[in-house]
PDB file of N, CA and C in Angstrom:
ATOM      1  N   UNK A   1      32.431  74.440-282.594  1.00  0.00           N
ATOM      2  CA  UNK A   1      31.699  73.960-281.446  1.00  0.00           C
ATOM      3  C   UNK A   1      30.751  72.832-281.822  1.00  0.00           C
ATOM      4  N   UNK A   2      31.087  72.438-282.628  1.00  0.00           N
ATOM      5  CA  UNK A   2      30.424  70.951-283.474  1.00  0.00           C
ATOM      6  C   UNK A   2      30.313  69.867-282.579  1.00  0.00           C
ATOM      7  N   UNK A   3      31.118  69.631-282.094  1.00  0.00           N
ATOM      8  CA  UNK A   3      31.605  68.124-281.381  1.00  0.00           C
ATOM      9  C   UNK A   3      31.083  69.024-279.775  1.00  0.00           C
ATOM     10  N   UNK A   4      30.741  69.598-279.339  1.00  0.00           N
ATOM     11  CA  UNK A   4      29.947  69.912-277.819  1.00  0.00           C
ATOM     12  C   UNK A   4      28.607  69.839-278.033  1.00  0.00           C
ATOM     13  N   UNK A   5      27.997  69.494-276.753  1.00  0.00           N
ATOM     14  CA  UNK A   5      26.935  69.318-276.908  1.00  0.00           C
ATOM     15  C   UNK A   5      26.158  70.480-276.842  1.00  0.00           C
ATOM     16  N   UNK A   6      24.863  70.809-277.374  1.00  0.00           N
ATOM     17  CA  UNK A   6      23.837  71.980-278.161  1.00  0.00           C
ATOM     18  C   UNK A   6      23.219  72.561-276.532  1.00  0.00           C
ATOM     19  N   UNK A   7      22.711  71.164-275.181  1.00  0.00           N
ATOM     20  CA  UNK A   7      21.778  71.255-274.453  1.00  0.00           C
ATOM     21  C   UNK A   7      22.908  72.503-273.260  1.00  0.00           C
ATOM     22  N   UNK A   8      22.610  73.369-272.691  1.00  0.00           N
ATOM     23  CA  UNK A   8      23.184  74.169-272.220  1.00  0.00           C
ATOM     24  C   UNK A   8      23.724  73.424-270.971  1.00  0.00           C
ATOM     25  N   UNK A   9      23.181  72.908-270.643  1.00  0.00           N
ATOM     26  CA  UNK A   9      23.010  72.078-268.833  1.00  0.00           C
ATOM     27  C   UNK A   9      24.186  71.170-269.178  1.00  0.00           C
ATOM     28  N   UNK A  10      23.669  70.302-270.131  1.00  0.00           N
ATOM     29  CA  UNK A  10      24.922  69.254-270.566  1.00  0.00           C
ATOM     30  C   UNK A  10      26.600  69.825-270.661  1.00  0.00           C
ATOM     31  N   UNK A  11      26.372  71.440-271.600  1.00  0.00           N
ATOM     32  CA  UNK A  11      27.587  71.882-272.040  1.00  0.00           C
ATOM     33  C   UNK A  11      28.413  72.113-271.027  1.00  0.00           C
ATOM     34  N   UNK A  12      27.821  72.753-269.879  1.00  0.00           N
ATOM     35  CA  UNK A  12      27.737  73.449-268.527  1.00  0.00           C
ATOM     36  C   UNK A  12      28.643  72.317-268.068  1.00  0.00           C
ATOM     37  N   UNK A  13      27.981  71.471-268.044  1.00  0.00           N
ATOM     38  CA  UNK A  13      28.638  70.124-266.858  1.00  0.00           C
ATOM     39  C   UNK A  13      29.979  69.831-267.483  1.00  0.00           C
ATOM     40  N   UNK A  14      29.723  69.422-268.763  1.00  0.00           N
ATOM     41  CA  UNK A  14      31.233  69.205-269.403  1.00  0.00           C
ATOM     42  C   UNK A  14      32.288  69.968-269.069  1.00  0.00           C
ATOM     43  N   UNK A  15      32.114  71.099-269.395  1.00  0.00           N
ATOM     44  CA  UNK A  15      33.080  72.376-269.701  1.00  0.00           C
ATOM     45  C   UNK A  15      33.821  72.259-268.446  1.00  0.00           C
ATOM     46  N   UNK A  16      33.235  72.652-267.105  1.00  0.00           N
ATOM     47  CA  UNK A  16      33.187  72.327-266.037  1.00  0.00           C
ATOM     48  C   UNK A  16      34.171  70.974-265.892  1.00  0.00           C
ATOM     49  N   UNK A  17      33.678  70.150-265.737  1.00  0.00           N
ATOM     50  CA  UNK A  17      34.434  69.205-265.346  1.00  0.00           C
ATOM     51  C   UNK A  17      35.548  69.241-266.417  1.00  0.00           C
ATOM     52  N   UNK A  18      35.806  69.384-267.249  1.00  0.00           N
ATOM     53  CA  UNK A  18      37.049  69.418-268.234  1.00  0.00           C
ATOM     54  C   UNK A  18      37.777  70.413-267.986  1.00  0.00           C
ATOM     55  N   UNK A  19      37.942  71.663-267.417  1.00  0.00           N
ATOM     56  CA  UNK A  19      38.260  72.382-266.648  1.00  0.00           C
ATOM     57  C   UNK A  19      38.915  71.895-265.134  1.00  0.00           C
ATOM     58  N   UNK A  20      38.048  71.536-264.636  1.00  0.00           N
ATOM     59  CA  UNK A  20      38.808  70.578-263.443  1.00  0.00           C
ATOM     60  C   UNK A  20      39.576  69.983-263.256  1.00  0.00           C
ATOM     61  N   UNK A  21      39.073  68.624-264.143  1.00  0.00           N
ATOM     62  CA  UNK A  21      40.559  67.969-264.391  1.00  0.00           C
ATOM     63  C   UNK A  21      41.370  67.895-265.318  1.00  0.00           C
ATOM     64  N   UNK A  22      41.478  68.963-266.475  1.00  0.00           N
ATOM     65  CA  UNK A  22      41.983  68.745-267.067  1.00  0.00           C
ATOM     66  C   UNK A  22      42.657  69.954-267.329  1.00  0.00           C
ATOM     67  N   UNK A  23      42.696  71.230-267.392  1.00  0.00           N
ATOM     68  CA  UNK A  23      43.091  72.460-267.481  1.00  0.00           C
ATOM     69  C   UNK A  23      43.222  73.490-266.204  1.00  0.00           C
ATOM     70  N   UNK A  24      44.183  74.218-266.393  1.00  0.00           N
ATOM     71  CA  UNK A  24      44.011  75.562-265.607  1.00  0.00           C
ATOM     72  C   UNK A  24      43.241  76.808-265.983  1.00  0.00           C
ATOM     73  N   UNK A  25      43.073  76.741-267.262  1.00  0.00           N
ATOM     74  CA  UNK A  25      42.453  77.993-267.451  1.00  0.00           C
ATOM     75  C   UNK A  25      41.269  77.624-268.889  1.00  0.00           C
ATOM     76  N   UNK A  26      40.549  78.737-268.986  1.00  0.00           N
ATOM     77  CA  UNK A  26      39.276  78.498-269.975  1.00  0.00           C
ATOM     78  C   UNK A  26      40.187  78.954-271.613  1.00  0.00           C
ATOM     79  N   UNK A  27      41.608  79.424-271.199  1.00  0.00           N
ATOM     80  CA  UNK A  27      42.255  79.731-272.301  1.00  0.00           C
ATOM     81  C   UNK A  27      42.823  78.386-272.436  1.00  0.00           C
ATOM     82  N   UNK A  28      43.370  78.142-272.065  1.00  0.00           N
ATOM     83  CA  UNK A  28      43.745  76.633-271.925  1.00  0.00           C
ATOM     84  C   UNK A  28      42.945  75.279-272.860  1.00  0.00           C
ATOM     85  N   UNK A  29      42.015  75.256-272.426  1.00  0.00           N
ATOM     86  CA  UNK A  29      40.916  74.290-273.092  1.00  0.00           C
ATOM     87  C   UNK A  29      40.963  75.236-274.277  1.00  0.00           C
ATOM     88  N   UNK A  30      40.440  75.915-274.394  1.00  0.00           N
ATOM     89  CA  UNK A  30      39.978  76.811-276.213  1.00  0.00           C
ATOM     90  C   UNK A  30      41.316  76.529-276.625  1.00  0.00           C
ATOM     91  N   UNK A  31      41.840  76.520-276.148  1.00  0.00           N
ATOM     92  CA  UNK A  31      43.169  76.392-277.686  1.00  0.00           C
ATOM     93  C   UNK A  31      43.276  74.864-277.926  1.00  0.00           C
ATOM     94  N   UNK A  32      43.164  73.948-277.031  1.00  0.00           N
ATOM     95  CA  UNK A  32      43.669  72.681-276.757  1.00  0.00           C
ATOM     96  C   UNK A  32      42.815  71.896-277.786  1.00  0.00           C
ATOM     97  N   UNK A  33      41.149  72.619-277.156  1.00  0.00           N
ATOM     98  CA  UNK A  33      40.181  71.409-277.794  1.00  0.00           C
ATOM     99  C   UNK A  33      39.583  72.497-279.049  1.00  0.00           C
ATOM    100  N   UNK A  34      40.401  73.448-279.669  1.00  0.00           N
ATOM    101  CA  UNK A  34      40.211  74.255-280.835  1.00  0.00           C
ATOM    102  C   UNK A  34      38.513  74.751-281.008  1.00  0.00           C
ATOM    103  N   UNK A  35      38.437  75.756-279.287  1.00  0.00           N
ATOM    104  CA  UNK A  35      36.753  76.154-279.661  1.00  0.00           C
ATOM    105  C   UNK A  35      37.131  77.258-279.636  1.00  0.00           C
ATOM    106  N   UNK A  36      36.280  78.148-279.930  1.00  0.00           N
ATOM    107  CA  UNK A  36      36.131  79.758-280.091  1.00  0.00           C
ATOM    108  C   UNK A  36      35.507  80.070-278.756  1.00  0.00           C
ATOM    109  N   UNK A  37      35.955  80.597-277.620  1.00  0.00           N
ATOM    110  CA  UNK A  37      36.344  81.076-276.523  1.00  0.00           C
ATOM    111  C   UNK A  37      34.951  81.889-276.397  1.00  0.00           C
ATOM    112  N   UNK A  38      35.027  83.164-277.295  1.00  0.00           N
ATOM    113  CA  UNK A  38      33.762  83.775-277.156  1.00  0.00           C
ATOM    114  C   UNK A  38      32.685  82.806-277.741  1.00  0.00           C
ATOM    115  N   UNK A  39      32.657  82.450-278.278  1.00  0.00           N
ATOM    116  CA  UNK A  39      31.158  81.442-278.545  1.00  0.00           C
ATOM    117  C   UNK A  39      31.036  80.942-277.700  1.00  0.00           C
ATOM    118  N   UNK A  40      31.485  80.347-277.012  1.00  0.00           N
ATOM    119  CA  UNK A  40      31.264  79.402-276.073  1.00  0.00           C
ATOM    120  C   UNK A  40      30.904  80.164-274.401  1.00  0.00           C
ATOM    121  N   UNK A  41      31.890  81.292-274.441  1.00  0.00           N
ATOM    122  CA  UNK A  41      31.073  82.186-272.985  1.00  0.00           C
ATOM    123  C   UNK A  41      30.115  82.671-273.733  1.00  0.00           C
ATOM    124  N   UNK A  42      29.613  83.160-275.007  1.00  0.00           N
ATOM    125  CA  UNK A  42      27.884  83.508-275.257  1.00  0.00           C
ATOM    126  C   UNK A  42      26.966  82.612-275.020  1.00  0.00           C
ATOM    127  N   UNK A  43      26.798  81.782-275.485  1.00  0.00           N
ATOM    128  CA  UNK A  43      26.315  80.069-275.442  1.00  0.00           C
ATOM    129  C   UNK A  43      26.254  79.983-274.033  1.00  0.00           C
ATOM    130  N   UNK A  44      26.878  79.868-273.180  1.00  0.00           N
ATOM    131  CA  UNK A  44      27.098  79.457-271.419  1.00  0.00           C
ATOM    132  C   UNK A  44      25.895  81.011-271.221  1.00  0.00           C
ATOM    133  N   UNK A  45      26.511  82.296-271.102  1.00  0.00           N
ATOM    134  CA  UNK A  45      25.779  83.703-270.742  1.00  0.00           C
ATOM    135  C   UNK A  45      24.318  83.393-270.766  1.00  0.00           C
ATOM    136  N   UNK A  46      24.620  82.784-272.574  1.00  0.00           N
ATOM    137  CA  UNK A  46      22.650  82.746-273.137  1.00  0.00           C
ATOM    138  C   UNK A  46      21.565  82.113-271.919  1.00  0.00           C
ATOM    139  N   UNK A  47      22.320  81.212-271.138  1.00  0.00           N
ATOM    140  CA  UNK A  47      22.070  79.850-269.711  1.00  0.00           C
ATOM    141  C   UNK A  47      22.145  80.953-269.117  1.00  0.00           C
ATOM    142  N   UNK A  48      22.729  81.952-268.862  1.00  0.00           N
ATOM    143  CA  UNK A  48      22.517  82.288-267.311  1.00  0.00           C
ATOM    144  C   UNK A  48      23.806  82.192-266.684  1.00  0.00           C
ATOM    145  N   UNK A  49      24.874  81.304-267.466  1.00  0.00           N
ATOM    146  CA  UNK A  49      26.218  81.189-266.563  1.00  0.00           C
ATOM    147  C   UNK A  49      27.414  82.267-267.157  1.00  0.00           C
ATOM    148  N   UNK A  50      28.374  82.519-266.249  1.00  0.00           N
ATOM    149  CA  UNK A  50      29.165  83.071-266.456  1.00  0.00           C
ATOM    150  C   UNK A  50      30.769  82.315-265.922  1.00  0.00           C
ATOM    151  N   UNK A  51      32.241  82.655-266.763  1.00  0.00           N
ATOM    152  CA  UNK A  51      33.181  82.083-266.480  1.00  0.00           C
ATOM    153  C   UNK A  51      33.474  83.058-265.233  1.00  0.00           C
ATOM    154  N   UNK A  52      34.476  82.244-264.098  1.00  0.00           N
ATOM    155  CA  UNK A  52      35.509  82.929-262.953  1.00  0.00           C
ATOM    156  C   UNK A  52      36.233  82.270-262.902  1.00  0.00           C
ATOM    157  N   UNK A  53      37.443  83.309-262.750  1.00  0.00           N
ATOM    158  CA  UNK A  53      39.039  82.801-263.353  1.00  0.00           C
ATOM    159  C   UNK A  53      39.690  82.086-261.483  1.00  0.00           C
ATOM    160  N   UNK A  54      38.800  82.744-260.752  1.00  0.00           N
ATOM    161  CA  UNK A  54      39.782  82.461-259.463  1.00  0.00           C
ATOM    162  C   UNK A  54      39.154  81.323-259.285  1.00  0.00           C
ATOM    163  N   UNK A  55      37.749  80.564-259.588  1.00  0.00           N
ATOM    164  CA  UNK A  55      37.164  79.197-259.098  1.00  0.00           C
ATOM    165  C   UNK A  55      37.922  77.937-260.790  1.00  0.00           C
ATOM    166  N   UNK A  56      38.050  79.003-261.699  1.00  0.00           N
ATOM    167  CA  UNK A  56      38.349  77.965-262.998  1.00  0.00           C
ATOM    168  C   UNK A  56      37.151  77.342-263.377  1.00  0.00           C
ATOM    169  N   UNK A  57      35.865  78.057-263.207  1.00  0.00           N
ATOM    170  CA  UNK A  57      34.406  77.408-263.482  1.00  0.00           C
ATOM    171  C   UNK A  57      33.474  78.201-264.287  1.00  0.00           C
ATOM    172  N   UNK A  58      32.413  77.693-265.168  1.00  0.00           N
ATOM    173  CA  UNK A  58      31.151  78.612-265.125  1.00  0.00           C
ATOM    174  C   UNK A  58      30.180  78.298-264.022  1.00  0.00           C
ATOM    175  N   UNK A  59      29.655  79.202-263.814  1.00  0.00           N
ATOM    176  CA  UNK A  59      28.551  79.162-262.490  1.00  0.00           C
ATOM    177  C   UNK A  59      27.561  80.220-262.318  1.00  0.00           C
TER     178      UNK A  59
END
């Protein structure tokens, strides 16, 4: 998770929009852009956000 950004808000927005247009699923991106899936929903949680599979978002 080197190459994402640290600020939660920032990560948030990315993830998000890279999700949108670019993937169907949060499995999808983790394999693609080689992040660790759970780190990254802890990291988002730690914010306050959580993933949903039927919107394809954290929120």
């Amino acid at each position: 998770m080197n190459s994402l950004p640290n600020d939660p808000m920032m990560l948030l927005s990315m993830i998000n929009m890279k999700l949108r247009d670019n993937y169907e699923s949060l499995d999808h991106l983790c394999d693609d852009m080689n992040i660790n899936k759970q780190e990254l929903c802890q990291k988002l949680a730690e914010a306050g956000f959580e993933y949903n599979e039927t919107t394809n978002k954290f929120w």
